[in-house]
C-alpha atoms as a PDB file:
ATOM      1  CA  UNK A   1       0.000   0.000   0.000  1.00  0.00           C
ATOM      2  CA  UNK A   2       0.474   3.864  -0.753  1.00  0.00           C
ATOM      3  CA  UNK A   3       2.628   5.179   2.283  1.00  0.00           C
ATOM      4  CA  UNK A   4       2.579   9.040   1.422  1.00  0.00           C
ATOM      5  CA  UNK A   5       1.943  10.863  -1.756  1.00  0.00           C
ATOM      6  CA  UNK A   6       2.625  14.717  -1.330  1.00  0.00           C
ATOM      7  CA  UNK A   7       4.136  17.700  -2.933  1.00  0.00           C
ATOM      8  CA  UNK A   8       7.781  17.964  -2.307  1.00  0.00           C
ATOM      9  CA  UNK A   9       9.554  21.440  -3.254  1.00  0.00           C
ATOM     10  CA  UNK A  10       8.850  23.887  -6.478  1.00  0.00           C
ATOM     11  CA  UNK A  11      11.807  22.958  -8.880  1.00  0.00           C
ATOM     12  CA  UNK A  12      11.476  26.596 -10.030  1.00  0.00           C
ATOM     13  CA  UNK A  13       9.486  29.377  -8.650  1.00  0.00           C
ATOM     14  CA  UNK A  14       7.256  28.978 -11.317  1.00  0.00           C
ATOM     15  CA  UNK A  15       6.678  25.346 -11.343  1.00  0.00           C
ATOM     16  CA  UNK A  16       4.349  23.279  -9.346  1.00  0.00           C
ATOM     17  CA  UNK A  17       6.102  21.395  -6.127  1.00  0.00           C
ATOM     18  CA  UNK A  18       7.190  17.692  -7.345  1.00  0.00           C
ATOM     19  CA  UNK A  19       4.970  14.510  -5.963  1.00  0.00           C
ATOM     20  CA  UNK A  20       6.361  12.187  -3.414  1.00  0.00           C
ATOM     21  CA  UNK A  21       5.452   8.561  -2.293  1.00  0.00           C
ATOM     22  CA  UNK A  22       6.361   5.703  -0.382  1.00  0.00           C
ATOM     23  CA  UNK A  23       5.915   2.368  -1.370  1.00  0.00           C
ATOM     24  CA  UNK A  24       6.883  -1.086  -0.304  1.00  0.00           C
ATOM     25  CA  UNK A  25       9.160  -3.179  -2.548  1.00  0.00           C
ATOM     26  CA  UNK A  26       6.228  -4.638  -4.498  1.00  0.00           C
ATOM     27  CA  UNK A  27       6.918  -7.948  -6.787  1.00  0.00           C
ATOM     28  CA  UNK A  28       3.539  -8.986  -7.462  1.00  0.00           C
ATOM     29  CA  UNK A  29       2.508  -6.758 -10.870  1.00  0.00           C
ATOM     30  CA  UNK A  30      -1.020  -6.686 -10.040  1.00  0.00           C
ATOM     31  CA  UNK A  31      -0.217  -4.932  -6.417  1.00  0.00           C
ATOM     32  CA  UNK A  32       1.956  -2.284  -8.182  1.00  0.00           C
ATOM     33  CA  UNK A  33      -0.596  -2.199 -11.068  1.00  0.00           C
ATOM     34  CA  UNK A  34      -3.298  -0.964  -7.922  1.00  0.00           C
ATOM     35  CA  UNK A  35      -0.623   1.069  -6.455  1.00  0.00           C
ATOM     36  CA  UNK A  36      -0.162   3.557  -9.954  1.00  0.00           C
ATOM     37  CA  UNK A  37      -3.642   3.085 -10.369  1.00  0.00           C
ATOM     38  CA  UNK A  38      -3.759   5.251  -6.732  1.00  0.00           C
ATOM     39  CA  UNK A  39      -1.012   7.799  -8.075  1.00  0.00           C
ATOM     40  CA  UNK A  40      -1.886   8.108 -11.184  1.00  0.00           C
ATOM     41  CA  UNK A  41      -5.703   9.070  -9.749  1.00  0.00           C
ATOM     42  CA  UNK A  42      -4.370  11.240  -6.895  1.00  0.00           C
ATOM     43  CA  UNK A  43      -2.014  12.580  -8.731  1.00  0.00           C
ATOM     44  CA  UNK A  44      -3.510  13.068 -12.162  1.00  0.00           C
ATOM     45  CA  UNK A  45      -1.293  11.292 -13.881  1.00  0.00           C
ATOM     46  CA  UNK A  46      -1.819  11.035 -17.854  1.00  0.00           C
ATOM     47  CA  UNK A  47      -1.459   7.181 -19.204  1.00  0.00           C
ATOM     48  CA  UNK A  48       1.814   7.248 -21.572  1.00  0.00           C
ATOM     49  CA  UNK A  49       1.349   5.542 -24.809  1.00  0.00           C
ATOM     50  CA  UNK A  50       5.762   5.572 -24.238  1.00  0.00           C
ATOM     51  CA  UNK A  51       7.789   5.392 -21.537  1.00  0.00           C
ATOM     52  CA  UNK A  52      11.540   6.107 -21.811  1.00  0.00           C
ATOM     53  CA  UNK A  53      13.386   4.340 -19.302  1.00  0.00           C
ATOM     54  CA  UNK A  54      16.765   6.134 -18.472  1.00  0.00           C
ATOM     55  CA  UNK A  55      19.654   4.350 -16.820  1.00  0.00           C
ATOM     56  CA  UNK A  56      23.000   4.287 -15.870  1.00  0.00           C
ATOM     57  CA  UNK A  57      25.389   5.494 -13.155  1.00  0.00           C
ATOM     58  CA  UNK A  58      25.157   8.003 -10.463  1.00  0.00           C
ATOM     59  CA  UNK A  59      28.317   9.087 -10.476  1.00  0.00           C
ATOM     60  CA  UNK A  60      29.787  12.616 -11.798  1.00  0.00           C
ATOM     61  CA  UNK A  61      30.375  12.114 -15.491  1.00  0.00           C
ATOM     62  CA  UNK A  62      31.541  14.717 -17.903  1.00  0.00           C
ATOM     63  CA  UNK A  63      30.592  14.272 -21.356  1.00  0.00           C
ATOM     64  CA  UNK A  64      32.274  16.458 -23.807  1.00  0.00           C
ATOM     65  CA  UNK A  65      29.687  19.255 -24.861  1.00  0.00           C
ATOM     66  CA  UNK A  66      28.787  18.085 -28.194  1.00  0.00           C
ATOM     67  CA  UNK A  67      27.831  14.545 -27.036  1.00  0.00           C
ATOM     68  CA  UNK A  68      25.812  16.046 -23.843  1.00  0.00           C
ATOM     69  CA  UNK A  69      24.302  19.263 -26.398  1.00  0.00           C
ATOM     70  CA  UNK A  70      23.477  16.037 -28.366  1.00  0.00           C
ATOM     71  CA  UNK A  71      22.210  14.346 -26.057  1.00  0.00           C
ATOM     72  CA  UNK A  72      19.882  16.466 -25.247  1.00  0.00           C
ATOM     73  CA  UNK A  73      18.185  18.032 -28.282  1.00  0.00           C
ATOM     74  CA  UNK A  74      17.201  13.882 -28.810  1.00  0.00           C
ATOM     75  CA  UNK A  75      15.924  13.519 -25.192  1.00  0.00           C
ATOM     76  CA  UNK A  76      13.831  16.438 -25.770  1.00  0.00           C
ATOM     77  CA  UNK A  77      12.628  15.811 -29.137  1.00  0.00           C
ATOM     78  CA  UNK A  78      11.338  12.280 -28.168  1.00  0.00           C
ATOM     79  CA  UNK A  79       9.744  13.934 -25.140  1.00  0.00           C
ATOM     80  CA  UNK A  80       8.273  16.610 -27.137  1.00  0.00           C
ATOM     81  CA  UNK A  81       7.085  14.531 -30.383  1.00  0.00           C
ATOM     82  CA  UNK A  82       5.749  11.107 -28.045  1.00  0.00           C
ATOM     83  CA  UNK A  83       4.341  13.014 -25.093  1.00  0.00           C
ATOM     84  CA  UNK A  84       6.733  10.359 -23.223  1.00  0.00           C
ATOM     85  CA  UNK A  85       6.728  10.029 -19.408  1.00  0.00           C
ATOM     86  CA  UNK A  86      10.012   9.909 -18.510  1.00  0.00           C
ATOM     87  CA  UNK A  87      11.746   7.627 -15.540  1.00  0.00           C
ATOM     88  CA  UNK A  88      15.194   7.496 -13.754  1.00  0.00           C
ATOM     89  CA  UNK A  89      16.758   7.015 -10.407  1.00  0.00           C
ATOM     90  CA  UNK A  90      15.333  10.416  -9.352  1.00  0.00           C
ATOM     91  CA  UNK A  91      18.514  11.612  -7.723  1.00  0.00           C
ATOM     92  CA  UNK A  92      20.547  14.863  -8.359  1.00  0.00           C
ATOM     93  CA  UNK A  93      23.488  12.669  -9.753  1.00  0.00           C
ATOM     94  CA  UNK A  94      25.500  11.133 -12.881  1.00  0.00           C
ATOM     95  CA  UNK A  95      22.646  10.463 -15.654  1.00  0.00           C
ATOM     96  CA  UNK A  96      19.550  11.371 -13.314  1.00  0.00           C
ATOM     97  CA  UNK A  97      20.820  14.726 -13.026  1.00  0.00           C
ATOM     98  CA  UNK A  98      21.847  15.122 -16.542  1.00  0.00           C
ATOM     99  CA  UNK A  99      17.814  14.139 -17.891  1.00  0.00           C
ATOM    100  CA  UNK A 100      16.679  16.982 -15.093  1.00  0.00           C
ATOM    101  CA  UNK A 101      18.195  19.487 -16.198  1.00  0.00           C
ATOM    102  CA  UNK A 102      17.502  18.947 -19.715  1.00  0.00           C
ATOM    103  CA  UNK A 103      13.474  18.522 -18.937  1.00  0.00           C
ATOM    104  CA  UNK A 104      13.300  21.301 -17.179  1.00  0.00           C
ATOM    105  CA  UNK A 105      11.594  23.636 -18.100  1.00  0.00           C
ATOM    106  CA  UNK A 106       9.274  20.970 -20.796  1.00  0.00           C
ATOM    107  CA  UNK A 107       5.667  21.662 -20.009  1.00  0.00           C
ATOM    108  CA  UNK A 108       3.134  18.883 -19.480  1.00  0.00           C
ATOM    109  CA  UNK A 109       5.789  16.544 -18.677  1.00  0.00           C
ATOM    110  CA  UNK A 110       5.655  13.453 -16.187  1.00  0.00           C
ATOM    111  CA  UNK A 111       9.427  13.214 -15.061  1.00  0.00           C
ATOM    112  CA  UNK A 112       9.081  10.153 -12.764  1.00  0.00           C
ATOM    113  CA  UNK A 113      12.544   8.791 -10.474  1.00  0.00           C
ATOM    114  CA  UNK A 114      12.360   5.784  -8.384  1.00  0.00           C
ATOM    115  CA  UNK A 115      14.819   5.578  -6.000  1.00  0.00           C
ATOM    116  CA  UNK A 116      15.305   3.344  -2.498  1.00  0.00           C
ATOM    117  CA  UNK A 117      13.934   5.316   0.115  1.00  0.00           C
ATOM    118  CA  UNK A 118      16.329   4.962   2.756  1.00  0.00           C
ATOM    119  CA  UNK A 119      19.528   5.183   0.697  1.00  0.00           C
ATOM    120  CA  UNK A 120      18.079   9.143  -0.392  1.00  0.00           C
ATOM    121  CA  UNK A 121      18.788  12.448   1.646  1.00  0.00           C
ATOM    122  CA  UNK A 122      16.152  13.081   3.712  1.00  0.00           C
ATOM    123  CA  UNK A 123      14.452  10.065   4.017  1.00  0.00           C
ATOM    124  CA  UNK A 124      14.143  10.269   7.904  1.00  0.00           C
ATOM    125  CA  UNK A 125      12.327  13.906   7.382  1.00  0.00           C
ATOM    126  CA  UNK A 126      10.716  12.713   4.731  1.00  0.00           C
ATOM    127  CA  UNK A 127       9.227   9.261   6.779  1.00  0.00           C
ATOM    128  CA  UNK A 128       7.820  11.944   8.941  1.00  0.00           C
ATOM    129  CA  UNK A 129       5.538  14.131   6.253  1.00  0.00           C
ATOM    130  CA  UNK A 130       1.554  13.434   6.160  1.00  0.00           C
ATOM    131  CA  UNK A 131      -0.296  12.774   2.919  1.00  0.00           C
ATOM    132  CA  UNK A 132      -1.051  16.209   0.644  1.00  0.00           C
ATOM    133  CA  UNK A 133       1.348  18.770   3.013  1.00  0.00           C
ATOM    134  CA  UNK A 134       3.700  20.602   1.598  1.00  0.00           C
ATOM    135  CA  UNK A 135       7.403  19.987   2.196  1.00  0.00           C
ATOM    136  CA  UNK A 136      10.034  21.395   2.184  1.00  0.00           C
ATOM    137  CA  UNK A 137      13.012  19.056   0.910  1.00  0.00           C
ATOM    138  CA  UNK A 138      16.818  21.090   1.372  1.00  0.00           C
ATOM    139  CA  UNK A 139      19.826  19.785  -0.554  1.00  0.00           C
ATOM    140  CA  UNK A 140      22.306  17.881   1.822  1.00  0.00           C
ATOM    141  CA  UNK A 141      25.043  19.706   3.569  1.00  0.00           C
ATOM    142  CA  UNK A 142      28.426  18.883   2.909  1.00  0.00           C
ATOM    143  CA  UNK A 143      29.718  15.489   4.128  1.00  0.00           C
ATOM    144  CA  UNK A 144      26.174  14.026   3.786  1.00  0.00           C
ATOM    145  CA  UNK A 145      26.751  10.901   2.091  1.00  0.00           C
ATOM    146  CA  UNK A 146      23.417   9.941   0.849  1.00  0.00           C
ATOM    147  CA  UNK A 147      22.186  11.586  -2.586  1.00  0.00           C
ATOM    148  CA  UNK A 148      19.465  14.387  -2.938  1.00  0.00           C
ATOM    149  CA  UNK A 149      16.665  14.161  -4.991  1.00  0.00           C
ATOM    150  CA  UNK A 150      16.636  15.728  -7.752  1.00  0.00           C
ATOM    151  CA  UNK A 151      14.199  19.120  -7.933  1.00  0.00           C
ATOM    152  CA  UNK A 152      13.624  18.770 -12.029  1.00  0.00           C
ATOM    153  CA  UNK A 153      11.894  15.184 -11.249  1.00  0.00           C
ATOM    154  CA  UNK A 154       8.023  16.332 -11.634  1.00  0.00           C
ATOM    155  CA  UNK A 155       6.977  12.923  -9.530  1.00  0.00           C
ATOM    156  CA  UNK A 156       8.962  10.452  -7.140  1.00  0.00           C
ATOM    157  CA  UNK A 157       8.298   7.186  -5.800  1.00  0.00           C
ATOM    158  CA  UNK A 158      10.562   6.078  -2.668  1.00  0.00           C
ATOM    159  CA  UNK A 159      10.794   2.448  -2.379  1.00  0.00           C
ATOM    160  CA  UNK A 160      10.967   1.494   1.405  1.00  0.00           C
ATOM    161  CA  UNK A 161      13.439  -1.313   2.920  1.00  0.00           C
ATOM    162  CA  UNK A 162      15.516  -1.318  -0.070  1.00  0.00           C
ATOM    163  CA  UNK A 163      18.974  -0.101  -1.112  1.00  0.00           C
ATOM    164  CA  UNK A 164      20.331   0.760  -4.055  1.00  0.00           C
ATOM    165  CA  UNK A 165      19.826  -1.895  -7.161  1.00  0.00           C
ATOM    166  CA  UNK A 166      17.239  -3.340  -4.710  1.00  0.00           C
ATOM    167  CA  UNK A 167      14.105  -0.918  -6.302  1.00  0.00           C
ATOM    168  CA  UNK A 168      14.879  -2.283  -9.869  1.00  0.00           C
ATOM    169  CA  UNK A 169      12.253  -4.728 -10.111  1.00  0.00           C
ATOM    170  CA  UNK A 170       9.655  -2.621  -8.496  1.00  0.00           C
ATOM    171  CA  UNK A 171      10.905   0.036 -10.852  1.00  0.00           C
ATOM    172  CA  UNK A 172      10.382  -2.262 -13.683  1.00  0.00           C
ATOM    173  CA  UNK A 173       6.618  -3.079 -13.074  1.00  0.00           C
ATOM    174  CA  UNK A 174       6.036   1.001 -12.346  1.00  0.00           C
ATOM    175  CA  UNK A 175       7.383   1.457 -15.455  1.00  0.00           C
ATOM    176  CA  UNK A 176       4.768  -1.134 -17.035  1.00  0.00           C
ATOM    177  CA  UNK A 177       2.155  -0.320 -14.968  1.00  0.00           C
ATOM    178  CA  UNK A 178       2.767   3.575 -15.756  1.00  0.00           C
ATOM    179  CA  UNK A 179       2.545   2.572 -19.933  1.00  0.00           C
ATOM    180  CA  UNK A 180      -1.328   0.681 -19.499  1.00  0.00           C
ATOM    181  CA  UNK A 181      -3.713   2.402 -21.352  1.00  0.00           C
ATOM    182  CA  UNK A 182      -6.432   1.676 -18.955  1.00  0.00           C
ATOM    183  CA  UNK A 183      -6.248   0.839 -15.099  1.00  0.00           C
ATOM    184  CA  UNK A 184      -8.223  -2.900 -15.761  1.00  0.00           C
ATOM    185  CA  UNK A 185      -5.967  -3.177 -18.441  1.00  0.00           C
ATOM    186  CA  UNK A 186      -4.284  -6.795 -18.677  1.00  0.00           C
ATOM    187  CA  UNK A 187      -1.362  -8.096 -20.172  1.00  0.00           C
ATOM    188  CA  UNK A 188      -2.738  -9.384 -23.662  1.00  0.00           C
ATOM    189  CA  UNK A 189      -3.196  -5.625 -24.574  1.00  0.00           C
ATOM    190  CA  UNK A 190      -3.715  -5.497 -28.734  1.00  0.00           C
ATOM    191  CA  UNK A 191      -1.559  -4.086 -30.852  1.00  0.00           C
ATOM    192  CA  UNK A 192      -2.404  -2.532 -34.113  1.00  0.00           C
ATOM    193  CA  UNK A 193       0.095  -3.430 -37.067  1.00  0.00           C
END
């Protein structure tokens, strides 16, 4: 079940705050199926006809500026031409941080991260925030160890008792579940050829 879903902090002044929620590590599809069935309702959420999964490592990477201008202009040409909800880790790091600050300021746009909810800054402080209040999430101070979140990331789901790597499969079946055209939906969806 849904722990929390609530506004975080406004990426920009003018932006709306991003979404938070805690889940369990679901493996069953048809329990995380119910759970974005709950987001997507509380939160509004449009059904993507695509989903563009990015991943790849949190670490500080520097790509040359060609390959990250590049980069870019694709990423937000996809986004732009498919109406694409996008997913990630959700932190402010390597990749994550990269697709954040290139969506930032795309309208309409479902920027989803899934991270392990005790491995994130915050968590505790986060743990402690009541369904639909506003909160106020400050980057770490120095030393902290644990990664933000990142504040271009319209939506995030926090998966509880896992660390990092262990939110993959859950992040996998969000990522399906996010894609179904319908909430009854089932698996032998039709395609047209």
């Amino acid at each position: 079940s849904l722990h929390d879903a609530l506004p975080i902090s406004p990426r920009k002044k003018n932006k709306k705050p991003a979404k938070f929620a805690k889940m369990p590590p679901i493996k069953e599809k048809a329990a995380v199926d119910k759970a974005i069935d709950v987001l997507t309702d509380v939160w509004k959420l449009p059904r993507a006809s695509v989903l563009i999964s990015v991943t790849g490592g949190a670490q500080a990477f520097n790509l040359d500026k060609r390959l990250t201008a590049s980069f870019q202009r694709g990423l937000k040409a996809a986004v732009r031409t498919t109406k694409a909800c996008v997913v990630t880790g959700g932190t402010k790091c390597g990749c994550m941080e990269l697709v954040g600050k290139t969506l930032e300021d795309e309208e309409h746009l479902v920027l989803m991260g899934v991270s392990p909810f005790n491995e994130v800054h915050g968590s505790a402080l986060l743990d402690e925030s009541k369904y639909l209040n506003i909160h106020e999430y400050h980057a770490p101070q120095k030393g902290e160890t644990k990664p933000s979140l990142d504040p271009n990331h319209t939506h995030h789901i926090l998966v509880s008792d896992a660390t990092f790597g262990g939110e993959i499969e859950t992040r996998n079946l969000i990522e399906e579940a996010v894609c179904r055209e319908k909430p009854d939906e089932d698996e032998d969806r039709k395609s047209v050829v």
